[in-house]
PDB file of N, CA and C in Angstrom:
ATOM      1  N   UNK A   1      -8.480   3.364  21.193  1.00  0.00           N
ATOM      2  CA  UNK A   1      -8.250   2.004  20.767  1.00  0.00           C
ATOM      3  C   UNK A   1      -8.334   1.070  21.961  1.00  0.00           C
ATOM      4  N   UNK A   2      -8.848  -0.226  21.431  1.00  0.00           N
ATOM      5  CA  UNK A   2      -8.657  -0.835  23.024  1.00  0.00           C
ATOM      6  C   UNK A   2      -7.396  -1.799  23.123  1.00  0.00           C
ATOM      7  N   UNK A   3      -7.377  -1.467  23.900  1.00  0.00           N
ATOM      8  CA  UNK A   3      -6.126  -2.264  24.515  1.00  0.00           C
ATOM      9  C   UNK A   3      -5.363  -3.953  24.746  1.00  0.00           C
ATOM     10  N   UNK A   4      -7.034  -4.670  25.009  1.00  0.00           N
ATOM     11  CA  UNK A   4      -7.055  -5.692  25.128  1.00  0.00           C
ATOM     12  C   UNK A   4      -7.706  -6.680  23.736  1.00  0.00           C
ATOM     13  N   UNK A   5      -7.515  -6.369  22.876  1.00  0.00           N
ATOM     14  CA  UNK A   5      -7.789  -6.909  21.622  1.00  0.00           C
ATOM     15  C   UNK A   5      -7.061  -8.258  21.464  1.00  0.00           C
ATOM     16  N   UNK A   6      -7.696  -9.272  20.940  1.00  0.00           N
ATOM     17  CA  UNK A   6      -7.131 -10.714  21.180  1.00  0.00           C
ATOM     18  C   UNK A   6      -6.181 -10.182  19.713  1.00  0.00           C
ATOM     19  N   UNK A   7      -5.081 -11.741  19.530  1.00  0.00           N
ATOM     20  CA  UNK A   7      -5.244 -12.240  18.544  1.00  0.00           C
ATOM     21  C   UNK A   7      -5.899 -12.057  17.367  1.00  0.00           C
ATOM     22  N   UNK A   8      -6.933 -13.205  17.914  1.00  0.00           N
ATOM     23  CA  UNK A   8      -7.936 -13.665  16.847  1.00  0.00           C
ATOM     24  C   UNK A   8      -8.520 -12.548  16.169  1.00  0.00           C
ATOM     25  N   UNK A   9      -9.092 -11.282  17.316  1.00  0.00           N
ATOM     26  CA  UNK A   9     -10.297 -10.487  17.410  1.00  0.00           C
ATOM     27  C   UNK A   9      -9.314  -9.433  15.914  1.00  0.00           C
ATOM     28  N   UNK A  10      -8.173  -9.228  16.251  1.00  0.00           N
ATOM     29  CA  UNK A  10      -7.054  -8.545  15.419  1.00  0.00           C
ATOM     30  C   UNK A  10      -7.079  -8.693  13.750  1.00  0.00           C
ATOM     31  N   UNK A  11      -6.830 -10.079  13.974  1.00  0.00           N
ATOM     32  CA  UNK A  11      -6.265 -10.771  12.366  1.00  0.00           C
ATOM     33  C   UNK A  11      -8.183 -10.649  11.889  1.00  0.00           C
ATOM     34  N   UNK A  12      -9.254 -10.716  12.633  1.00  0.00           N
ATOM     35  CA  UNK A  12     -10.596 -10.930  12.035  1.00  0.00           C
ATOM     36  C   UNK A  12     -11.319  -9.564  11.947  1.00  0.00           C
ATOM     37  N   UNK A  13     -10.516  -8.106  12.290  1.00  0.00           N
ATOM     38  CA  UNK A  13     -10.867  -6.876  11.816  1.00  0.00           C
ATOM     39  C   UNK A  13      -9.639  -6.404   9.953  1.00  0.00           C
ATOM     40  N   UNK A  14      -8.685  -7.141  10.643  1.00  0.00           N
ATOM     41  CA  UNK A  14      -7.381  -6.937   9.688  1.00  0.00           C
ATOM     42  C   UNK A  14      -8.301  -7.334   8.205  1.00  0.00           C
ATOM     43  N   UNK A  15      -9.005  -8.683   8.318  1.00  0.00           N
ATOM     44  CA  UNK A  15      -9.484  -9.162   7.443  1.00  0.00           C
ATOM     45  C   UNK A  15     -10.603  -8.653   6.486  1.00  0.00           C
ATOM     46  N   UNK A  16     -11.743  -8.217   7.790  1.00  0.00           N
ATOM     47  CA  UNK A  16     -12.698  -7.418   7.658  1.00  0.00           C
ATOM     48  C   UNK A  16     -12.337  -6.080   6.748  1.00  0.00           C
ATOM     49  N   UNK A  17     -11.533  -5.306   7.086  1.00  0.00           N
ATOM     50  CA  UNK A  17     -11.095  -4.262   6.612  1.00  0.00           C
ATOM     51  C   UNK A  17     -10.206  -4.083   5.707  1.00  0.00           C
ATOM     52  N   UNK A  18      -9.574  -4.759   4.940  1.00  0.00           N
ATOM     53  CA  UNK A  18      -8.894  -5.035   3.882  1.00  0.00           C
ATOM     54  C   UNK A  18      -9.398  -4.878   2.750  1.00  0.00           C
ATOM     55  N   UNK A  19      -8.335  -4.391   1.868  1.00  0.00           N
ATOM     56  CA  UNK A  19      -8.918  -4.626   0.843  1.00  0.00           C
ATOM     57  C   UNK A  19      -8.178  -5.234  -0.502  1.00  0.00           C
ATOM     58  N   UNK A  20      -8.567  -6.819  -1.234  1.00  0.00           N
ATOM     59  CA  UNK A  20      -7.706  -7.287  -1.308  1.00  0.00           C
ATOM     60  C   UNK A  20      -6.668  -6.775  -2.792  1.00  0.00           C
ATOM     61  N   UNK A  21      -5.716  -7.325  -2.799  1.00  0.00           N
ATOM     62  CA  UNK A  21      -4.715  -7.073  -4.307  1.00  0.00           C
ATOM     63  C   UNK A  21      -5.536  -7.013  -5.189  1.00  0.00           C
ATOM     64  N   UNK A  22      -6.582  -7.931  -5.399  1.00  0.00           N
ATOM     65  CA  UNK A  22      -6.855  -7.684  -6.891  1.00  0.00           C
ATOM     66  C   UNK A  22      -8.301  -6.452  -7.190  1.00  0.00           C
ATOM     67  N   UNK A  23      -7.924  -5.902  -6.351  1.00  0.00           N
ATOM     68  CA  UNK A  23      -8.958  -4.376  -6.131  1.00  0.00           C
ATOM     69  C   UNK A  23      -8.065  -3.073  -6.867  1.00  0.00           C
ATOM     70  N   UNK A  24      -6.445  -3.565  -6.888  1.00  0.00           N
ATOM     71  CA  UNK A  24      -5.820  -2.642  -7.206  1.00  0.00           C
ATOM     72  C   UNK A  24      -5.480  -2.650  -8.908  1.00  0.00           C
ATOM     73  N   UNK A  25      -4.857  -1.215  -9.186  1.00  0.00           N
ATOM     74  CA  UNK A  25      -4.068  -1.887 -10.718  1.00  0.00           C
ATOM     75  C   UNK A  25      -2.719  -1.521 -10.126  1.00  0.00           C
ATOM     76  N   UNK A  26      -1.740  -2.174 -10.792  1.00  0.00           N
ATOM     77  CA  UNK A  26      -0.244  -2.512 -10.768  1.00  0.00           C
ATOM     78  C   UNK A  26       0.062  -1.736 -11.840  1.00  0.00           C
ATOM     79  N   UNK A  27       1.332  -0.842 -11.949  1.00  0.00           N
ATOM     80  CA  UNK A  27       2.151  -0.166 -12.736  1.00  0.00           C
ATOM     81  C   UNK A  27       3.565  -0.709 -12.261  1.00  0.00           C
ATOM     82  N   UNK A  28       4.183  -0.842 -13.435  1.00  0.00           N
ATOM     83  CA  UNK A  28       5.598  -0.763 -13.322  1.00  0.00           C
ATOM     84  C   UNK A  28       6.108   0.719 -12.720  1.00  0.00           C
ATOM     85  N   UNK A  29       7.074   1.153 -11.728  1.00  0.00           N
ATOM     86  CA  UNK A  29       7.945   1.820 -11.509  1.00  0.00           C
ATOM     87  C   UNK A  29       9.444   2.395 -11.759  1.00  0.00           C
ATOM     88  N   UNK A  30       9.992   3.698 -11.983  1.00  0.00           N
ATOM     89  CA  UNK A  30      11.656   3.582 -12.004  1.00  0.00           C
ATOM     90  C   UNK A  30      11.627   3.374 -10.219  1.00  0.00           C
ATOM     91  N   UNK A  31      12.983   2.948 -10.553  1.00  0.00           N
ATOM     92  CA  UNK A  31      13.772   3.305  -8.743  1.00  0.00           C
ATOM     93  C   UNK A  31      13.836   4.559  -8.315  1.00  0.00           C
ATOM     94  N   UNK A  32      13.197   5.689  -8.554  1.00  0.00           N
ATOM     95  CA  UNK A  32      13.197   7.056  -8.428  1.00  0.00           C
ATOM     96  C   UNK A  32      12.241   6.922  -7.603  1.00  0.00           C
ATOM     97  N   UNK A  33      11.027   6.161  -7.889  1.00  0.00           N
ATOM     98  CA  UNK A  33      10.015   6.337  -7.306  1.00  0.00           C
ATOM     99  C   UNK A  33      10.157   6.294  -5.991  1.00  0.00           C
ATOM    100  N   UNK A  34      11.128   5.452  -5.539  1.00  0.00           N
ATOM    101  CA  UNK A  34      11.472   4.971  -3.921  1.00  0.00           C
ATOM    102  C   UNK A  34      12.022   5.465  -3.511  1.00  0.00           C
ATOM    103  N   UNK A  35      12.541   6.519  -3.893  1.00  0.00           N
ATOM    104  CA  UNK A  35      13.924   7.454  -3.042  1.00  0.00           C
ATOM    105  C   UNK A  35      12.758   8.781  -2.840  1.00  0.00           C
ATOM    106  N   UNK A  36      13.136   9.413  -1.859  1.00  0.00           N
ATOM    107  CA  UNK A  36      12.238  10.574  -0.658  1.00  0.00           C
ATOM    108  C   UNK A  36      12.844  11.587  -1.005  1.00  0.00           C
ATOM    109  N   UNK A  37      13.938  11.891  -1.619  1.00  0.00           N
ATOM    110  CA  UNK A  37      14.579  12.672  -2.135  1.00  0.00           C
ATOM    111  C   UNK A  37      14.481  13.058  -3.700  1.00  0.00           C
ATOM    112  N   UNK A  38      13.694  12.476  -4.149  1.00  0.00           N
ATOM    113  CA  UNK A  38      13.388  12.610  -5.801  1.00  0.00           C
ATOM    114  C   UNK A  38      11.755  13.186  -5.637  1.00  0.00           C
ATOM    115  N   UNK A  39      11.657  14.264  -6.537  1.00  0.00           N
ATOM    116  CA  UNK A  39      10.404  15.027  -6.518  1.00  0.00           C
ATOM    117  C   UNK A  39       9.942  15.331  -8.067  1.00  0.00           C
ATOM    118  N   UNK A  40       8.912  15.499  -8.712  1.00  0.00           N
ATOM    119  CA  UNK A  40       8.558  15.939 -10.052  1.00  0.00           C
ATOM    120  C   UNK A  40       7.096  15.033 -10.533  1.00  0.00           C
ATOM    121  N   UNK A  41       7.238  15.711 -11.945  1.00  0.00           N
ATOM    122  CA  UNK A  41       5.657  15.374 -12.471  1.00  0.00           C
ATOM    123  C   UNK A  41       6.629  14.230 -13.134  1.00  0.00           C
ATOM    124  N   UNK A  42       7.918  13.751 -13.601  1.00  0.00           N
ATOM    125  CA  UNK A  42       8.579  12.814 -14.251  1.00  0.00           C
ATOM    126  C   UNK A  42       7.543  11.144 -13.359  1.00  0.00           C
ATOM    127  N   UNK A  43       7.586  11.490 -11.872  1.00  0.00           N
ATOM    128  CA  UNK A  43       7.612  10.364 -11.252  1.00  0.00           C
ATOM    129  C   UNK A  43       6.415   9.640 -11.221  1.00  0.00           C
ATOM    130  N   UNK A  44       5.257  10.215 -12.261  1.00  0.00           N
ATOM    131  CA  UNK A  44       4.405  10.159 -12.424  1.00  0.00           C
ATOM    132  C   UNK A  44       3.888   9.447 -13.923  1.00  0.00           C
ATOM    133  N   UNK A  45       5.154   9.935 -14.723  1.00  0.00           N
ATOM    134  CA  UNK A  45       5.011   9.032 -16.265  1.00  0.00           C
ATOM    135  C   UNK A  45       4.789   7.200 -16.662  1.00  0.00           C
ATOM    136  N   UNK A  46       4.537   7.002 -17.449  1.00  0.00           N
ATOM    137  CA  UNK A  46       4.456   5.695 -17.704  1.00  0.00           C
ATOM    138  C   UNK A  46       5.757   5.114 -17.688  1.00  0.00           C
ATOM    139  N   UNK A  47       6.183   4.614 -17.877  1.00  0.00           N
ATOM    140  CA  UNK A  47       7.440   3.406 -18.316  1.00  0.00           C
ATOM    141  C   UNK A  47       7.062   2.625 -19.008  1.00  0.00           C
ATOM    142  N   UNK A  48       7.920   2.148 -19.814  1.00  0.00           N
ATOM    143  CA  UNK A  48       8.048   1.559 -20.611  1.00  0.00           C
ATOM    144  C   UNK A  48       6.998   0.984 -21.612  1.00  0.00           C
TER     145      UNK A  48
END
């Protein structure tokens, strides 16, 4: 990596390489999903 990367040069690869929100789809989640300690095919179901 280099070292001396501006700013600018930063936020205009950040940009380059992105890819934006509406590339994705959105699902609702439980709060299970966020805990590192919860494991299964459950965490994977639809809601609601």
């Amino acid at each position: 990596m280099k070292q001396d990367v501006s700013g600018k040069e930063a936020e205009d690869i950040a940009a380059d390489g992105a890819v934006s929100a509406d590339h994705f789809v959105w699902h609702p989640v439980t709060r299970a999903v966020g805990n590192v300690k919860n494991q299964g095919p459950e965490l994977i179901e639809p809601v609601g």
